[in-house]
Protein backbone atom coordinates (compact mmCIF):
# COMPACT_ATOMS: atom_id res chain seq x y z
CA UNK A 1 -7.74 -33.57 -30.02
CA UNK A 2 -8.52 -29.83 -29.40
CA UNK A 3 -8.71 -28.47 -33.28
CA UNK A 4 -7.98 -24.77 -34.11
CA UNK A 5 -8.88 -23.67 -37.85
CA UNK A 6 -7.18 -20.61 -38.74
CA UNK A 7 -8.66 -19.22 -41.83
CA UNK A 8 -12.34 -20.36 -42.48
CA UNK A 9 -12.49 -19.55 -46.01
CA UNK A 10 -12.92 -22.06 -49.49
CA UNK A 11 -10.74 -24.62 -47.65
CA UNK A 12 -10.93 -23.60 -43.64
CA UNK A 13 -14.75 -23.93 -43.18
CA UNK A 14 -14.75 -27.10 -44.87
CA UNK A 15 -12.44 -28.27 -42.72
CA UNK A 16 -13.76 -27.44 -39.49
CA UNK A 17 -17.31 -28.71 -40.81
CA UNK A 18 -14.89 -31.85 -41.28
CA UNK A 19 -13.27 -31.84 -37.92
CA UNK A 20 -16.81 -30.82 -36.43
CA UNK A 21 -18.22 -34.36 -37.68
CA UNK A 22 -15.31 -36.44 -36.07
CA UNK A 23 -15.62 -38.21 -32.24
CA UNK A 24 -12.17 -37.92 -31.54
CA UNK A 25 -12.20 -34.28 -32.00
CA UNK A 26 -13.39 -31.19 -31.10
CA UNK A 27 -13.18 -27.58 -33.14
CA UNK A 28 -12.31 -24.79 -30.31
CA UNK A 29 -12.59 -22.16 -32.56
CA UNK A 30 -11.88 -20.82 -35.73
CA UNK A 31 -9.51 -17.86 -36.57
CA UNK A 32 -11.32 -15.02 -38.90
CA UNK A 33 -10.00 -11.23 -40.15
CA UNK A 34 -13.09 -10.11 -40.62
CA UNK A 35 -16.91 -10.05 -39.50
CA UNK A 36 -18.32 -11.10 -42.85
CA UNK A 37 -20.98 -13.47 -42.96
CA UNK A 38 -18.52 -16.21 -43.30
CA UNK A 39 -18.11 -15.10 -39.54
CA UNK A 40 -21.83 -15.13 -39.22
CA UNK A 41 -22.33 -18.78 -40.31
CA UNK A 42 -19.18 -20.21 -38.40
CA UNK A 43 -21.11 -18.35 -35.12
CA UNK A 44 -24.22 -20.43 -36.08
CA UNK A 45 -22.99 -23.08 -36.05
CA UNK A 46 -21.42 -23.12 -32.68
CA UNK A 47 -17.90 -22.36 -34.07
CA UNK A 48 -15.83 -19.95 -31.64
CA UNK A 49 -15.13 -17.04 -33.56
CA UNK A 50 -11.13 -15.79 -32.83
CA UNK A 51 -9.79 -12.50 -34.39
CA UNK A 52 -6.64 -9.83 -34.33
CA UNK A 53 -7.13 -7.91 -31.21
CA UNK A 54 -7.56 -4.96 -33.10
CA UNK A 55 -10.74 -5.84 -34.86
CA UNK A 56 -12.68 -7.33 -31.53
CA UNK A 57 -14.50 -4.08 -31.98
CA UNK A 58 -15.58 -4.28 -35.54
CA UNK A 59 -16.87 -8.08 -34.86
CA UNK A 60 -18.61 -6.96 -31.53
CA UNK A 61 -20.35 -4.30 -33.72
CA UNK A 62 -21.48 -6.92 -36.40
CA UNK A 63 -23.07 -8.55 -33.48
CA UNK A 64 -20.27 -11.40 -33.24
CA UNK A 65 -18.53 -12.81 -29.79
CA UNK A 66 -15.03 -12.99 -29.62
CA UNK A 67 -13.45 -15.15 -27.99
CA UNK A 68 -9.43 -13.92 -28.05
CA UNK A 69 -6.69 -13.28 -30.20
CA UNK A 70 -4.42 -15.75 -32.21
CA UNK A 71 -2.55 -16.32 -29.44
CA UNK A 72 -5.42 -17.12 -26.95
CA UNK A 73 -6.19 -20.02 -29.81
CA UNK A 74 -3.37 -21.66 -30.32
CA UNK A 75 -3.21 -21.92 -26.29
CA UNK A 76 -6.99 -23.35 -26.31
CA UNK A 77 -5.59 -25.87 -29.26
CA UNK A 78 -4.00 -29.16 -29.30
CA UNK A 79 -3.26 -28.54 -32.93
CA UNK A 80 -3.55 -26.02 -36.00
CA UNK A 81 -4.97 -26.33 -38.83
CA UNK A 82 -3.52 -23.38 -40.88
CA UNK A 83 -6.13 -22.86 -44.34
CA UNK A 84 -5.06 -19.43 -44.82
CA UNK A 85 -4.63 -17.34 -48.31
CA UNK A 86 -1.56 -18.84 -49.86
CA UNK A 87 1.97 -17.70 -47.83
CA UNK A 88 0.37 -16.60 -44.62
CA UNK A 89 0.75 -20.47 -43.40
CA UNK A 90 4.63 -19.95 -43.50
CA UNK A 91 4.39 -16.11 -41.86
CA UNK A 92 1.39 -17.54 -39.20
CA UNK A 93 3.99 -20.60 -38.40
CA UNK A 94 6.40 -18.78 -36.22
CA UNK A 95 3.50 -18.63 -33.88
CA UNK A 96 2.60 -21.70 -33.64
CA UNK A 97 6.47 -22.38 -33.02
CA UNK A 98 6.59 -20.28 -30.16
CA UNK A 99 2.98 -21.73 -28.88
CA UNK A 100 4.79 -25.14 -29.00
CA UNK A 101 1.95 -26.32 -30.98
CA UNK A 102 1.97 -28.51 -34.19
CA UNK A 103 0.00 -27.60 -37.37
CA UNK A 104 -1.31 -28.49 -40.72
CA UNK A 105 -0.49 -26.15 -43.57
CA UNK A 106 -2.01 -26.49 -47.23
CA UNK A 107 -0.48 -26.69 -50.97
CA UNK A 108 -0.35 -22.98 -50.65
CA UNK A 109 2.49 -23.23 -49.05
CA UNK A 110 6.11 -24.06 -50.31
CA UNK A 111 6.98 -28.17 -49.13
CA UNK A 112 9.51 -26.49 -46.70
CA UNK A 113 7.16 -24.97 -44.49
CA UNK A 114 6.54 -28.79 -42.84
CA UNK A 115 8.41 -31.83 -42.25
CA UNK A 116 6.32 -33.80 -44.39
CA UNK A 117 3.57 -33.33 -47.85
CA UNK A 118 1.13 -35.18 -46.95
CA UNK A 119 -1.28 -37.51 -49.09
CA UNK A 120 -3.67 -40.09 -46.53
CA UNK A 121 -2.92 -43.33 -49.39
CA UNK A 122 0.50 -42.22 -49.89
CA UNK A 123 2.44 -40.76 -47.20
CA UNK A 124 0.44 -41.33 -43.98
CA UNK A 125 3.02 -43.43 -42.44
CA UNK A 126 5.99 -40.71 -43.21
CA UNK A 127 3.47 -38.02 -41.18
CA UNK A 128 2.87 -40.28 -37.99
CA UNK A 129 4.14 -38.10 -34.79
CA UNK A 130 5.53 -35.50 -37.08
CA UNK A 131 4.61 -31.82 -36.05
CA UNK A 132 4.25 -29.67 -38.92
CA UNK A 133 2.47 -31.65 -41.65
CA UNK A 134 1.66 -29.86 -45.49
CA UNK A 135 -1.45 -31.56 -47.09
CA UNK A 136 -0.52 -30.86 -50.86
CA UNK A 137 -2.69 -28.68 -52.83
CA UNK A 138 -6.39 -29.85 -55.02
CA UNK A 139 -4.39 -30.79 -57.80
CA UNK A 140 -1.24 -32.86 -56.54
CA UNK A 141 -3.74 -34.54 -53.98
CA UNK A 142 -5.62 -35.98 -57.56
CA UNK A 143 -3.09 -37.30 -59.12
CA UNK A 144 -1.48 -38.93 -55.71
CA UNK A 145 -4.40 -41.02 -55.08
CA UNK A 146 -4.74 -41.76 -58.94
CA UNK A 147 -1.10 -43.07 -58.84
CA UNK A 148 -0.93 -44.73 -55.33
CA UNK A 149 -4.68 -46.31 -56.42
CA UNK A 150 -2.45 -48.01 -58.98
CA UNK A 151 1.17 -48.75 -57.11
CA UNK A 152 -1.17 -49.92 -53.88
CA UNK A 153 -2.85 -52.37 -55.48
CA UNK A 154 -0.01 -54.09 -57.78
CA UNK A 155 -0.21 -52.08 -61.02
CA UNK A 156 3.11 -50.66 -61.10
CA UNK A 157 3.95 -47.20 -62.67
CA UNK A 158 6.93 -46.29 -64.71
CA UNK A 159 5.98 -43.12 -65.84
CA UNK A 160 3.42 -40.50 -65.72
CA UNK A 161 2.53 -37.59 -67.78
CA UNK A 162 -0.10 -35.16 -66.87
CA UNK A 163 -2.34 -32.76 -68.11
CA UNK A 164 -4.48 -30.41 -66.22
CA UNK A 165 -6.99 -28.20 -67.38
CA UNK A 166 -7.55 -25.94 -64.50
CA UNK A 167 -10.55 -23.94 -63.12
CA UNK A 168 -9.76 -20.33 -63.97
CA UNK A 169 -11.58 -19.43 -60.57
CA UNK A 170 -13.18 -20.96 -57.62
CA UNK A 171 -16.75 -19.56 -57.69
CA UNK A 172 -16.73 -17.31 -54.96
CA UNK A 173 -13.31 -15.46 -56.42
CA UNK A 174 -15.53 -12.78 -58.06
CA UNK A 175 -12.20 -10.67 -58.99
CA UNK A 176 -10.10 -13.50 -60.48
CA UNK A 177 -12.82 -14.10 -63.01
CA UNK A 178 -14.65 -14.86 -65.51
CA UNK A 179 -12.45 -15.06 -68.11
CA UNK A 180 -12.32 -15.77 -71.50
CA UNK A 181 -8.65 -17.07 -72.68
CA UNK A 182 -7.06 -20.21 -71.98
CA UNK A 183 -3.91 -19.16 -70.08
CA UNK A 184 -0.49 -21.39 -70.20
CA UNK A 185 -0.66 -21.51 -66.25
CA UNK A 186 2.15 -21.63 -65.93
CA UNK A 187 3.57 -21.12 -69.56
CA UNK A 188 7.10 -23.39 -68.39
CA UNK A 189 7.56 -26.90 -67.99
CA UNK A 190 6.39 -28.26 -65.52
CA UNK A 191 4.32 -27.34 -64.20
CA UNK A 192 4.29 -27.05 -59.92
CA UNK A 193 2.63 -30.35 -59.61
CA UNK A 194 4.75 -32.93 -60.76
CA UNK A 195 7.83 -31.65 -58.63
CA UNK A 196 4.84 -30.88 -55.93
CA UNK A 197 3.83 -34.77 -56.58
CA UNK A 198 7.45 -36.22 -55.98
CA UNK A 199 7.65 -34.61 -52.18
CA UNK A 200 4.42 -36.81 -51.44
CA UNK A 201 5.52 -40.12 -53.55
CA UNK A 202 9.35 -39.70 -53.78
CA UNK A 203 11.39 -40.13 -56.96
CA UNK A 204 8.77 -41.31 -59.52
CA UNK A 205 9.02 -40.17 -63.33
CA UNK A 206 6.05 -37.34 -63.94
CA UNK A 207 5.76 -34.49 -65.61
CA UNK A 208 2.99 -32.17 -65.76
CA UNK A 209 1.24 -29.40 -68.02
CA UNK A 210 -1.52 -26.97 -67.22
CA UNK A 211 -3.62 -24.61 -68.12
CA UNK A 212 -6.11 -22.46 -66.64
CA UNK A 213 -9.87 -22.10 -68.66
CA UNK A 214 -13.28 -20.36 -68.13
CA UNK A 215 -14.68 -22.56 -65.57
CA UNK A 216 -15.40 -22.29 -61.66
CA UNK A 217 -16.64 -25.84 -61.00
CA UNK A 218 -13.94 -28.94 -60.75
CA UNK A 219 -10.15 -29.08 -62.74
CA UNK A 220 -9.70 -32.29 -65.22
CA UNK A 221 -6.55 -34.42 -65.59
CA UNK A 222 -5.57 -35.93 -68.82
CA UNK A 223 -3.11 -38.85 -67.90
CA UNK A 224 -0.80 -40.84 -69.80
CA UNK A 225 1.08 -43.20 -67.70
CA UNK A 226 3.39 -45.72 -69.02
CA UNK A 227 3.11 -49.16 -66.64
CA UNK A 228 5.97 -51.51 -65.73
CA UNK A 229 4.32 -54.71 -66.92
CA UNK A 230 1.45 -56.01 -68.67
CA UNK A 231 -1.77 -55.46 -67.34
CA UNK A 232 -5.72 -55.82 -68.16
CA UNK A 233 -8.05 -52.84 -68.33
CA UNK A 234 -9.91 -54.53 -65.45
CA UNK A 235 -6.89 -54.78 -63.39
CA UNK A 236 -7.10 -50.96 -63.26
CA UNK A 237 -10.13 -50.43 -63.17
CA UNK A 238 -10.09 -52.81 -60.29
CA UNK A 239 -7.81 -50.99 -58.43
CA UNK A 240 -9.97 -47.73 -58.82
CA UNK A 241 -12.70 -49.50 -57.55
CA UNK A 242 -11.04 -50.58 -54.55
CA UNK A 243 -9.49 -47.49 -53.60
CA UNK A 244 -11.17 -45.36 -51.05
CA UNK A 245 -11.46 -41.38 -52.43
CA UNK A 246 -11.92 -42.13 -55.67
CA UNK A 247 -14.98 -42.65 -57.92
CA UNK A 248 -16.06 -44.16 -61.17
CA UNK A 249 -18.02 -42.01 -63.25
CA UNK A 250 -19.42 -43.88 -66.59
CA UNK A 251 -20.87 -41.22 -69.55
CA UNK A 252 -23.38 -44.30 -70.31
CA UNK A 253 -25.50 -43.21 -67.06
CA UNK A 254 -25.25 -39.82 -67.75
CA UNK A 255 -22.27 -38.67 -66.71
CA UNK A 256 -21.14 -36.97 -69.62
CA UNK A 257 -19.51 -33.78 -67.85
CA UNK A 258 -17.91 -32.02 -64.93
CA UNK A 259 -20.66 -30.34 -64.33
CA UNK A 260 -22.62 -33.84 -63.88
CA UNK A 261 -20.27 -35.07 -61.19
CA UNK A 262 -21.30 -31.55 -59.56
CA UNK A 263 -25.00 -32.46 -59.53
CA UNK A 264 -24.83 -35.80 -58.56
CA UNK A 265 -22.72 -34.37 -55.49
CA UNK A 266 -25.90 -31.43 -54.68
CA UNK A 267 -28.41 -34.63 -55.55
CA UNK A 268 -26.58 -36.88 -53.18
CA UNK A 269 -27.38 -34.15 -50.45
CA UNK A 270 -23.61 -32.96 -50.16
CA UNK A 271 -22.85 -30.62 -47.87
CA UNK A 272 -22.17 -27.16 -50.71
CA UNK A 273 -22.07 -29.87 -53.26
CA UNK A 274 -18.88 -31.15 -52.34
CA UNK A 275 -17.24 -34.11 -54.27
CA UNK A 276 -14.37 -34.95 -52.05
CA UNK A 277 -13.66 -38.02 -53.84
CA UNK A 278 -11.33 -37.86 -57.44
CA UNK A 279 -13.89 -38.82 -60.24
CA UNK A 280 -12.65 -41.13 -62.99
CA UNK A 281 -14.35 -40.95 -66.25
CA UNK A 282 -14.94 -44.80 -66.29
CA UNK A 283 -15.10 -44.78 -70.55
CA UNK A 284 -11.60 -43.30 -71.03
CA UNK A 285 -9.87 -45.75 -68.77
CA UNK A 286 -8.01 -47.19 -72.09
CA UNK A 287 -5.14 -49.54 -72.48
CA UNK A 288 -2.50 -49.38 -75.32
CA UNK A 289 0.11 -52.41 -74.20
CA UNK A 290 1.71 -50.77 -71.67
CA UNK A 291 0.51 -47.08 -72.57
CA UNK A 292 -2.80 -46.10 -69.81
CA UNK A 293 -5.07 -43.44 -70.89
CA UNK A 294 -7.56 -42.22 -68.77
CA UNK A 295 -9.34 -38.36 -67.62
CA UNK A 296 -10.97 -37.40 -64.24
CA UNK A 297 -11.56 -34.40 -62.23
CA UNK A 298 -10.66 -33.20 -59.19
CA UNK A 299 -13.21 -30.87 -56.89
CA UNK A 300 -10.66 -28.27 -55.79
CA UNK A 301 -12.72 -26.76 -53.31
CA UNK A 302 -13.68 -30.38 -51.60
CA UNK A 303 -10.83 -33.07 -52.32
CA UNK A 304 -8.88 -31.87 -49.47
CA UNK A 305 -10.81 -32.08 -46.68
CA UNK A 306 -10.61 -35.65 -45.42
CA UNK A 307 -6.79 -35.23 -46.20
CA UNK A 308 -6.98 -32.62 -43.40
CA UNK A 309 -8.96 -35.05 -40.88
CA UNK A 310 -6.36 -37.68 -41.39
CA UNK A 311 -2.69 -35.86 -41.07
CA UNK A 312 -4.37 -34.37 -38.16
CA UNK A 313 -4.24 -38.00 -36.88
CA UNK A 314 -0.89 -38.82 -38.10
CA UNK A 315 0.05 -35.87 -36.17
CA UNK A 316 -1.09 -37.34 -33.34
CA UNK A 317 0.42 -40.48 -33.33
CA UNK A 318 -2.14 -42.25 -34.47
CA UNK A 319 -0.68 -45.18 -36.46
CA UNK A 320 -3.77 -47.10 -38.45
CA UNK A 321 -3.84 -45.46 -41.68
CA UNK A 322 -6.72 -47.84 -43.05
CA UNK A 323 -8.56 -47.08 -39.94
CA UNK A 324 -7.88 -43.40 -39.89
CA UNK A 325 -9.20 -42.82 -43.36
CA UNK A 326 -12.10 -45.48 -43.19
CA UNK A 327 -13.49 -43.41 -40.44
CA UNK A 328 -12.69 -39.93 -41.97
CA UNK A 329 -14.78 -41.29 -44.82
CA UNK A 330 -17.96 -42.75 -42.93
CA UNK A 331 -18.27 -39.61 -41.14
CA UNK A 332 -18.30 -37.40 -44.19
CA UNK A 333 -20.15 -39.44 -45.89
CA UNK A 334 -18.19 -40.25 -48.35
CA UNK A 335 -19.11 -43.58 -50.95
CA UNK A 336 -17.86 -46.57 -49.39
CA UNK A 337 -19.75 -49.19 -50.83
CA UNK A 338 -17.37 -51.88 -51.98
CA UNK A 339 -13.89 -50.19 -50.92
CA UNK A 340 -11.34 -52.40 -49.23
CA UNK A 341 -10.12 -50.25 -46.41
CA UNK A 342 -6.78 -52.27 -45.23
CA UNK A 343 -4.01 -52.89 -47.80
CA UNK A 344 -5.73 -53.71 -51.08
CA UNK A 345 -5.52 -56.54 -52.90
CA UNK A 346 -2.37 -57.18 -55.50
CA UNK A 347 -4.55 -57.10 -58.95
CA UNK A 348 -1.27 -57.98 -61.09
């Protein structure tokens, strides 16, 4: 598959680092505004550098090859994957329409902009051969897996509740922060997510709450789910063991914070210090009957990325799911030790 990234910011150069690491694709080039140092790095590392005809000039005079316009991409590419600033995926989809190309768009974007939200352990099947594909957004990819962890490996849900406490700021959005408040975000209820959650996993019973606080580095969930049966605390944690993408994180060997699961990520030799996997808090994994308590975080600039790799293969027709996102994961590098790739195991 011939891979176009258009937009090579937070999300866009993580993804074509992504698509750069897989043997079944290739990146062609990557589609930049301007010759920033961004544009520098993607040059360095081999990355075709694409722009609006009208700024060729400006990148030639940074010292930066150009290879064509948007529309001399999208003829190069096999596929699109769209990570620009949130509502420029719907405006850049007409031409991809008229290139008769597909494309992958991101939670920026409303649902309708694609035929399908896509989540790799939830809706993978539902993406297979479709053309334009939506991988949700940081937050609604979280608590997917969290939830289809559970439903995938026999502990049912009945309902969820959610609460996020999200990053004011990503750290390189020097004019959305610091700040100093805790902002409803929104002030309504609910929040995007849980509707955002229910095009992924269909009718299920969620709501969801947020706010935004003075921090660049990760978002937390709070969760309160209410089971359909009676279940052990192992059976759950089980089935977050088992589950590829996410990650158990105990306070005992010193994961205590956040900002923990960060450094563990740089210590680990991650690429930016990216934790693409969700990361439970192992100690707050508590059972009340049927009432499940439990907190993790979610790397908003990372968690995405394999998503990316594998509705690019859905895309394409490719129909092992288990296979698609075993290999996404070996070739990030992503912890596999003791997953079950292949339907897990009913733990009820």
């Amino acid at each position: 598959m011939r891979v176009a990234v258009v937009g090579y910011g937070t999300i866009g150069k993580r993804v074509a680092d992504a698509v750069a690491r897989q043997d079944d694709m290739r990146l062609i080039g990557v589609y930049k505004l301007t010759p920033d140092y961004e544009a520098e790095i993607a040059q360095s590392k081999g990355y075709p550098l694409y722009a609006p005809r009208d700024r060729a000039e400006a990148f030639k005079r940074a010292g930066l090859e150009v290879y064509g316009d948007l529309s001399d991409l999208i003829k190069a590419a096999d596929i699109i994957v769209d990570a620009s600033p949130d509502g420029a995926g719907a405006e850049n989809k007409k031409h991809y329409v008229e290139g008769g190309r597909p494309a992958i768009f991101q939670g920026g974007e409303e649902s309708d902009v694609a035929e399908v939200s896509f989540n790799a352990l939830a809706s993978y099947e539902k993406a297979i051969g479709k053309k334009y594909i939506r991988v949700v957004s940081c937050n609604t990819t979280g608590i997917s897996r969290v939830l289809s962890s559970l439903i995938l490996n026999g502990v049912g849900v009945k309902k969820a509740r959610i609460f996020i406490a999200r990053r004011g700021a990503d750290p390189r959005e020097y004019k959305r922060g610091p700040i100093n408040d805790v902002v409803p975000n929104p002030a309504t209820v609910p929040s995007h997510h849980g509707p955002d959650v229910k095009t992924v996993l269909g009718d299920i019973d969620i709501m969801t709450m947020a706010v935004a606080v003075p921090v660049t580095l990760m978002h937390m969930h709070m969760a309160y789910l209410e089971l359909d049966g009676d279940y052990r605390r192992d059976d759950v944690l089980e089935a977050f063991a088992a589950t590829p993408r996410i990650l158990l994180y105990e306070a005992g060997r010193g994961f205590a914070s956040l900002a923990q699961m960060i450094e563990w990520a740089r210590d680990m030799g991650r690429p930016r210090g990216d934790l693409w996997e969700v990361g439970v808090v192992r100690d707050s994994v508590t059972l009340v009957g049927r009432e499940l308590f439990l907190m993790y975080g979610v790397h908003q600039e990372a968690v995405v990325a394999p998503e990316n790799i594998d509705a690019i293969r859905a895309a394409s027709g490719f129909k092992d799911k288990w296979a698609s996102i075993e290999k996404t994961d070996k070739s990030l590098g992503l912890i596999t030790r003791g997953k079950r790739y292949g339907a897990p195991r009913n733990t009820a």
